[in-house]
Protein backbone atom coordinates (compact mmCIF):
# COMPACT_ATOMS: atom_id res chain seq x y z
CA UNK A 1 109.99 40.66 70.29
CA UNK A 2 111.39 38.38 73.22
CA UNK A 3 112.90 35.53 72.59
CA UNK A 4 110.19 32.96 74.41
CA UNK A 5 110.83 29.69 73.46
CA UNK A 6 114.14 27.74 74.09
CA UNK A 7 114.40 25.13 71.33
CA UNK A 8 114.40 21.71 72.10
CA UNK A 9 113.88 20.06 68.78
CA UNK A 10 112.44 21.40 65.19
CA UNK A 11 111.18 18.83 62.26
CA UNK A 12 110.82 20.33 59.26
CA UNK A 13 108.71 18.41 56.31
CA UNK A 14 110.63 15.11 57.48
CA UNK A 15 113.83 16.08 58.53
CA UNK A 16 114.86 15.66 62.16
CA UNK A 17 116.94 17.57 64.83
CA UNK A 18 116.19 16.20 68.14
CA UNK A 19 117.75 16.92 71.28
CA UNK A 20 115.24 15.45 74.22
CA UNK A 21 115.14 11.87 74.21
CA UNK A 22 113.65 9.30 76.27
CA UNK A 23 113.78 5.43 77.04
CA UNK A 24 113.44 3.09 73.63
CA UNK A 25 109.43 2.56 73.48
CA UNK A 26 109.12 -1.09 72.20
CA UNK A 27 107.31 -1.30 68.60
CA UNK A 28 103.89 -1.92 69.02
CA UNK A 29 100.34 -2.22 67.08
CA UNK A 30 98.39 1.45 67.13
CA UNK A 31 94.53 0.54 65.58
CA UNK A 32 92.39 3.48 65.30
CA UNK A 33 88.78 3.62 63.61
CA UNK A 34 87.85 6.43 61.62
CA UNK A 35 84.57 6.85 60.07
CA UNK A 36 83.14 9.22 57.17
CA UNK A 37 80.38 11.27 58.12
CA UNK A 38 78.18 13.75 57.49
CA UNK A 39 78.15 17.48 59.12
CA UNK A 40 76.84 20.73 59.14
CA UNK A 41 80.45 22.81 59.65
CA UNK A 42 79.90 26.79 60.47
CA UNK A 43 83.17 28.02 59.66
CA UNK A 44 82.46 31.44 62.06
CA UNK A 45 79.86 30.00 64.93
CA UNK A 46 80.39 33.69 67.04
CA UNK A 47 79.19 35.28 63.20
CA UNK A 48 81.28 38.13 63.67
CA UNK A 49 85.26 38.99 62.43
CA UNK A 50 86.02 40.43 66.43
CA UNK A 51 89.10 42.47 64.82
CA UNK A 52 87.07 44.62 62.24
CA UNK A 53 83.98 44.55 64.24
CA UNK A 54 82.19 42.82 60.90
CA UNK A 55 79.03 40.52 61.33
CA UNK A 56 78.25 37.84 58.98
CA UNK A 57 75.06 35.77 58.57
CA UNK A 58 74.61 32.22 59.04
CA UNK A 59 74.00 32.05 55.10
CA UNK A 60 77.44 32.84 54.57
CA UNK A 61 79.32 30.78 57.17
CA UNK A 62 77.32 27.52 57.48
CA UNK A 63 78.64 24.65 54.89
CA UNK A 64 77.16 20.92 54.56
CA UNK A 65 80.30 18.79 54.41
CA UNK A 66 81.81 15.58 55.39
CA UNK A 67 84.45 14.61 57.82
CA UNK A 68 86.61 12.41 59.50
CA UNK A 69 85.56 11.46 62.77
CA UNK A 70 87.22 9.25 65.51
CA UNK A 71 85.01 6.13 66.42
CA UNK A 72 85.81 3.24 69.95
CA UNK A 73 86.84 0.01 68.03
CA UNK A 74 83.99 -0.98 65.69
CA UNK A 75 82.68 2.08 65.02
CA UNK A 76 80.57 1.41 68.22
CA UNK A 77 81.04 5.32 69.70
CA UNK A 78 82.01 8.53 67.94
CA UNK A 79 84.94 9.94 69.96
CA UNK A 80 86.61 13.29 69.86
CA UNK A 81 88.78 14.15 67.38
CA UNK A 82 91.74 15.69 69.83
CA UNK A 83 91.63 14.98 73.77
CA UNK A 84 89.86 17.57 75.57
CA UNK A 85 92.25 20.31 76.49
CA UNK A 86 93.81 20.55 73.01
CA UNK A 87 91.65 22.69 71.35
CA UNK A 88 88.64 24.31 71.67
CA UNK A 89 86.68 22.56 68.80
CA UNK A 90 86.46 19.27 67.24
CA UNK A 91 85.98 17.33 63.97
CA UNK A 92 87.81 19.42 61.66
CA UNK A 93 90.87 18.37 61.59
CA UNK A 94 90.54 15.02 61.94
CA UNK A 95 92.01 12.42 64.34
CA UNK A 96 95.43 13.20 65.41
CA UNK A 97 96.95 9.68 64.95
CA UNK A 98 100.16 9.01 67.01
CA UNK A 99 103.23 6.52 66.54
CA UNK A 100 106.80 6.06 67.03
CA UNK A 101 109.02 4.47 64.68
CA UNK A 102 109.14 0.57 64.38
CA UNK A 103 105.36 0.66 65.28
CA UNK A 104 102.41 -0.58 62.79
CA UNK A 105 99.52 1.51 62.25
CA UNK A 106 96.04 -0.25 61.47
CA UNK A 107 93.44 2.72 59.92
CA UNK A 108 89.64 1.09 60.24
CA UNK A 109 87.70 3.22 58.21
CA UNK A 110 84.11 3.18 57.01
CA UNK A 111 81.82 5.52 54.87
CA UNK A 112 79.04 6.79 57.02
CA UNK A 113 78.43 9.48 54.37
CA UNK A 114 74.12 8.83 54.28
CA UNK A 115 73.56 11.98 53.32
CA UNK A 116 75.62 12.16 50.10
CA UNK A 117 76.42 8.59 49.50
CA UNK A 118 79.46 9.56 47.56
CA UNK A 119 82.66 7.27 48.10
CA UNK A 120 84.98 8.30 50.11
CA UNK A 121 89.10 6.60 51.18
CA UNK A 122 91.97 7.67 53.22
CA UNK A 123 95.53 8.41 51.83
CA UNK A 124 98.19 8.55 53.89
CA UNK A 125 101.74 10.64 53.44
CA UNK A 126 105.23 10.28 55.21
CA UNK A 127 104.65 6.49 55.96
CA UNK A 128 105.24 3.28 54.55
CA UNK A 129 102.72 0.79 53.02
CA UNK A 130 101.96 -1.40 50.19
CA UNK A 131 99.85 -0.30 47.03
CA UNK A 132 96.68 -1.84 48.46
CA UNK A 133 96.76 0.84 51.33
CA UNK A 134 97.26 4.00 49.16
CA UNK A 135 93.94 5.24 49.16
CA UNK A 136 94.35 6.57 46.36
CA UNK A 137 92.02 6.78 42.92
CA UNK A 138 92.99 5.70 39.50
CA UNK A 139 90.74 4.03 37.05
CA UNK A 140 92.06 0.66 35.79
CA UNK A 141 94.54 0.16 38.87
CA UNK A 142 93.75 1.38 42.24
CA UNK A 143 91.17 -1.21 44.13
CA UNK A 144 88.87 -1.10 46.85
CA UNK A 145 91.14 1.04 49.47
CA UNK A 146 90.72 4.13 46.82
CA UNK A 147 86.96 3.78 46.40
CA UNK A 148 85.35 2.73 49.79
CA UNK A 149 81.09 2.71 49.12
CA UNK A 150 78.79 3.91 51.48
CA UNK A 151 78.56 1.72 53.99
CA UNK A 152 81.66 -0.09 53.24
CA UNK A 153 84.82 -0.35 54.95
CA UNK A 154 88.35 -0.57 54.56
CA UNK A 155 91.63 -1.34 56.67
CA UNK A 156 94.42 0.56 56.02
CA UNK A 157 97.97 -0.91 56.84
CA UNK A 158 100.84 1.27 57.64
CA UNK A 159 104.68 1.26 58.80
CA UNK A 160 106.31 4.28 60.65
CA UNK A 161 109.60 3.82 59.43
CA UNK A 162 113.06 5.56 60.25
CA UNK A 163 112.10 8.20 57.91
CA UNK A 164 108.88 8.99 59.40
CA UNK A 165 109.52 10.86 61.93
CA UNK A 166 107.61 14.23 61.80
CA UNK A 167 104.22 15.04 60.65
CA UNK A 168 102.10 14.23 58.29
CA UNK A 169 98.95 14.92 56.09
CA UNK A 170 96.15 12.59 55.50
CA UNK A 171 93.31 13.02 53.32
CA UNK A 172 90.33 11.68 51.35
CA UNK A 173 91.69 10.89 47.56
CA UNK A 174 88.71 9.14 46.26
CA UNK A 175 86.89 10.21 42.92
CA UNK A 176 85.00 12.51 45.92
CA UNK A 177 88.66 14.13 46.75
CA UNK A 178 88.10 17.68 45.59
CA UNK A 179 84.72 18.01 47.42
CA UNK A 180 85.89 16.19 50.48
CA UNK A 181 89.27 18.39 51.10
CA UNK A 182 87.37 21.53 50.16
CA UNK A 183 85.11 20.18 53.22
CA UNK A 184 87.95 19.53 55.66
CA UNK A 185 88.08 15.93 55.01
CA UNK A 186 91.33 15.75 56.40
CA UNK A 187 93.90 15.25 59.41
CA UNK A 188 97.75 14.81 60.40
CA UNK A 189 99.38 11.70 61.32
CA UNK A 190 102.25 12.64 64.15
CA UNK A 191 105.48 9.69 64.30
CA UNK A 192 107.98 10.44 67.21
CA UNK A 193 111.37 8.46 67.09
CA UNK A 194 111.90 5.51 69.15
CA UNK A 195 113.40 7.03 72.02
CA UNK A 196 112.28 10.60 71.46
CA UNK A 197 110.15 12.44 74.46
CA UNK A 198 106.57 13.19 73.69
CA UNK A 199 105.49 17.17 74.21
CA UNK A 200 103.52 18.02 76.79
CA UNK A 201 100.91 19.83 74.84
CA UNK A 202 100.28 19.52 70.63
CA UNK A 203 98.52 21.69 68.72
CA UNK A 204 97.39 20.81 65.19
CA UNK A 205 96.95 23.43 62.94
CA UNK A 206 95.21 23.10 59.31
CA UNK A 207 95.88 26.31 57.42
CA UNK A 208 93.12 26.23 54.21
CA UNK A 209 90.54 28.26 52.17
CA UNK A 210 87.02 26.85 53.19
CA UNK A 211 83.90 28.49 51.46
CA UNK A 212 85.15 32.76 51.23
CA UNK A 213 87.09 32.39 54.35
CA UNK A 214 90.74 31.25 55.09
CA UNK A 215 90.64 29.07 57.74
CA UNK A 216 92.49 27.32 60.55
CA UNK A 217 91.02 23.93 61.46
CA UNK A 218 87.98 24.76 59.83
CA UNK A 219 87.43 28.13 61.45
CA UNK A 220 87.89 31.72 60.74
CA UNK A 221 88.39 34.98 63.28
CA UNK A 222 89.32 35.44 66.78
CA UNK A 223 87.19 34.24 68.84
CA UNK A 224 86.14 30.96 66.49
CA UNK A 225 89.98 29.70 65.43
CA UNK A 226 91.18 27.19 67.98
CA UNK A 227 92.53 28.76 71.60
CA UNK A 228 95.53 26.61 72.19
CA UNK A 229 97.03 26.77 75.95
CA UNK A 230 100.20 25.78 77.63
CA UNK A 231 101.84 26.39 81.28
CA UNK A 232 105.83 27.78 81.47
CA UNK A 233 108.14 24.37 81.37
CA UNK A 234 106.14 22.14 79.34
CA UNK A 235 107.46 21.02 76.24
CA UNK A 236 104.84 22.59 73.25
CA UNK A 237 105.28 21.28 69.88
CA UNK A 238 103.18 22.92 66.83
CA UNK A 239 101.76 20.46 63.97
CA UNK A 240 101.32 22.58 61.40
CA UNK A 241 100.22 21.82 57.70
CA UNK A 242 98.43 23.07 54.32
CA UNK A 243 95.99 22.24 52.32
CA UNK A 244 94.19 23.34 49.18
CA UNK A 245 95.70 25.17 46.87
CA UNK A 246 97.66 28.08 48.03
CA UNK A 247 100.19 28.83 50.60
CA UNK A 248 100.84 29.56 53.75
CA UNK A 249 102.96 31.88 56.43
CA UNK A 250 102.89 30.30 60.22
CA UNK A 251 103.55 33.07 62.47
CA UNK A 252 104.13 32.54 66.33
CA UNK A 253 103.95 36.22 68.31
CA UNK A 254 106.63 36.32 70.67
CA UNK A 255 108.48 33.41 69.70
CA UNK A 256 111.13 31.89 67.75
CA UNK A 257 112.29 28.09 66.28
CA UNK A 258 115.37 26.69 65.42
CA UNK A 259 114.55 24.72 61.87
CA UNK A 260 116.38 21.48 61.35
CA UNK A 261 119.64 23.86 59.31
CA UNK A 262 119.93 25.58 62.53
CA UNK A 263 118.51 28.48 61.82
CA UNK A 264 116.47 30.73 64.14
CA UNK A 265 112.42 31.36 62.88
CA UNK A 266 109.68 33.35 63.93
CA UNK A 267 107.54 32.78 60.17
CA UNK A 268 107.72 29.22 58.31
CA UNK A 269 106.27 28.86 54.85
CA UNK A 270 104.36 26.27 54.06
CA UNK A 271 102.41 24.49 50.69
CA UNK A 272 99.77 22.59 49.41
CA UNK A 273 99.57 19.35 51.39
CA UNK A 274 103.32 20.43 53.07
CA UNK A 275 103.85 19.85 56.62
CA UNK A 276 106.50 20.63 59.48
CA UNK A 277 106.58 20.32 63.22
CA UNK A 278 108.01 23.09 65.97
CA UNK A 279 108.74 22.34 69.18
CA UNK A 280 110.16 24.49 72.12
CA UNK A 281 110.07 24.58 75.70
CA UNK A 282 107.37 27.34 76.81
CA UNK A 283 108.73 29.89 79.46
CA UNK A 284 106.72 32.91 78.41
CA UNK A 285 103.12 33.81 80.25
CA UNK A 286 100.76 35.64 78.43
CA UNK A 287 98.23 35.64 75.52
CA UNK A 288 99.93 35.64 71.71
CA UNK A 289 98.77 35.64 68.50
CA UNK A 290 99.30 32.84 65.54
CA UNK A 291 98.73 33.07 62.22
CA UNK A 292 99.44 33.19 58.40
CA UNK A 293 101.78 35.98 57.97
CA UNK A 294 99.89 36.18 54.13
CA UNK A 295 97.98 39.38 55.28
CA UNK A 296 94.72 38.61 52.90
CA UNK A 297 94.96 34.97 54.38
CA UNK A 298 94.64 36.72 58.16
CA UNK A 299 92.20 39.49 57.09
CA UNK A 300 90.03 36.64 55.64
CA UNK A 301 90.15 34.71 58.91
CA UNK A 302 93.64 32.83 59.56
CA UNK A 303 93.97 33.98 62.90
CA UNK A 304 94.28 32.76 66.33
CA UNK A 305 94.99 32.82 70.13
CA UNK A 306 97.95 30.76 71.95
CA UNK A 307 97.47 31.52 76.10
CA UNK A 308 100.43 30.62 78.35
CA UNK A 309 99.23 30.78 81.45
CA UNK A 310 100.77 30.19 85.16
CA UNK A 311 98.11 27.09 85.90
């Protein structure tokens, strides 16, 4: 295995080692609007496991759920989840939120869930807020952030403090939570430091069980997992989380990380609701493989395809 990736900064579940760094961005307001909706998710849309040459039927991959889906201010205009370019598919994971430290975060959310007109919130991890933006369910205390209504909506307030930096999980924690994350009703916040350099290209990447599959952002087997791409020089950074109820073994073909300890990676574990952040700068054409290094987890599906490619 070559070693393709110089390392240029590594972020593991919080903690920082940054090297690039750019001009102080000035704190500023980031408002995004998020609705809950309804979807009909098929976790294999090509039907077929392209490694073992096994077909499935539409019975077995196709799953009514709900997700998170990006909206233009006022939930006027559903919007994609990640810019076109960054993956593939869409609405599972869902919206990639970005900040930098110093900044405030304003969450818009609203329950669009007509089909199942259960209730629905968002809770947030890594940031800072005050109890009325937890999101989070408990009878007798929590209020209306935890327990949103169909048709209701809620504004979450959060801080990306000095201790944010990294990324993060969001999810639903309503009294709908273990349906909804079961459903991929869920999505990473990303919080850069005030003067650190954006990557050229991001890749999310949601390892978790959906329906009898293991999946990566809501998708099982070659050919149906996300295709993330990247040209030698640019600065690639991984987002890379669990959730459910097992865990997890990243795997990068051809490449190594230096974690935050200094100490060189190919395979990072990762848990329930855990996240950490890679970064390197790319120098190595050619079509690799990522995936969970759990072989059942990559048998069942947790598999992908990372192109480098010289345009």
């Amino acid at each position: 295995m070559t070693r393709a990736a110089t390392l240029v900064a590594a972020t593991l579940l919080g903690a920082v080692a940054l090297v690039v760094t750019a001009p102080a961005a000035p704190a500023a307001v980031r408002e995004y609007w998020v609705a809950a909706v309804p979807a009909t998710w098929n976790m294999v849309p090509n039907q077929r496991d392209a490694i073992m040459d096994v077909g499935y039927d539409p019975s077995e991959t196709v799953l009514p759920t709900v997700v998170y889906r990006r909206y233009t201010p006022g939930w006027k205009r559903p919007l994609r989840n990640v810019p076109r370019g960054s993956s593939n598919q869409d609405l599972i994971p869902g919206p990639l939120m970005h900040a930098r430290v110093g900044d405030r975060i304003e969450v818009h959310f609203k329950n669009l869930d007509r089909v199942y007109r259960r209730p629905h919130s968002m809770h947030f991890h890594g940031v800072g807020y005050k109890p009325s933006s937890d999101g989070a369910y408990l009878p007798g205390y929590s209020g209306r952030d935890a327990d949103v209504e169909y048709g209701r909506s809620y504004t979450y307030v959060l801080h990306a403090l000095r201790t944010s930096v990294g990324v993060w999980p969001y999810h639903d924690h309503s009294p709908s939570m273990e349906e909804s994350i079961a459903g991929g009703m869920y999505g990473m916040l990303s919080i850069l430091g005030r003067r650190e350099q954006a990557p050229d290209r991001e890749f999310v990447v949601v390892m978790a069980p959906m329906g009898r599959f293991q999946t990566i952002d809501g998708r099982a087997f070659v050919g149906n997992t996300p295709v993330f791409t990247s040209r030698p020089g640019q600065l690639v950074q991984w987002d890379v989380m669990a959730m459910g109820s097992e865990h997890h073994t990243f795997h990068v073909h051809g490449h190594r990380w230096v974690t935050a300890d200094g100490t060189d990676r190919d395979t990072q574990t990762v848990g329930p609701a855990e996240s950490f952040r890679i970064r390197w700068r790319e120098h190595d054409p050619g079509t690799w493989l990522y995936h969970c290094h759990v072989e059942t987890h990559m048998m069942q599906g947790m598999i992908g395809i990372y192109r480098v490619t010289q345009r």
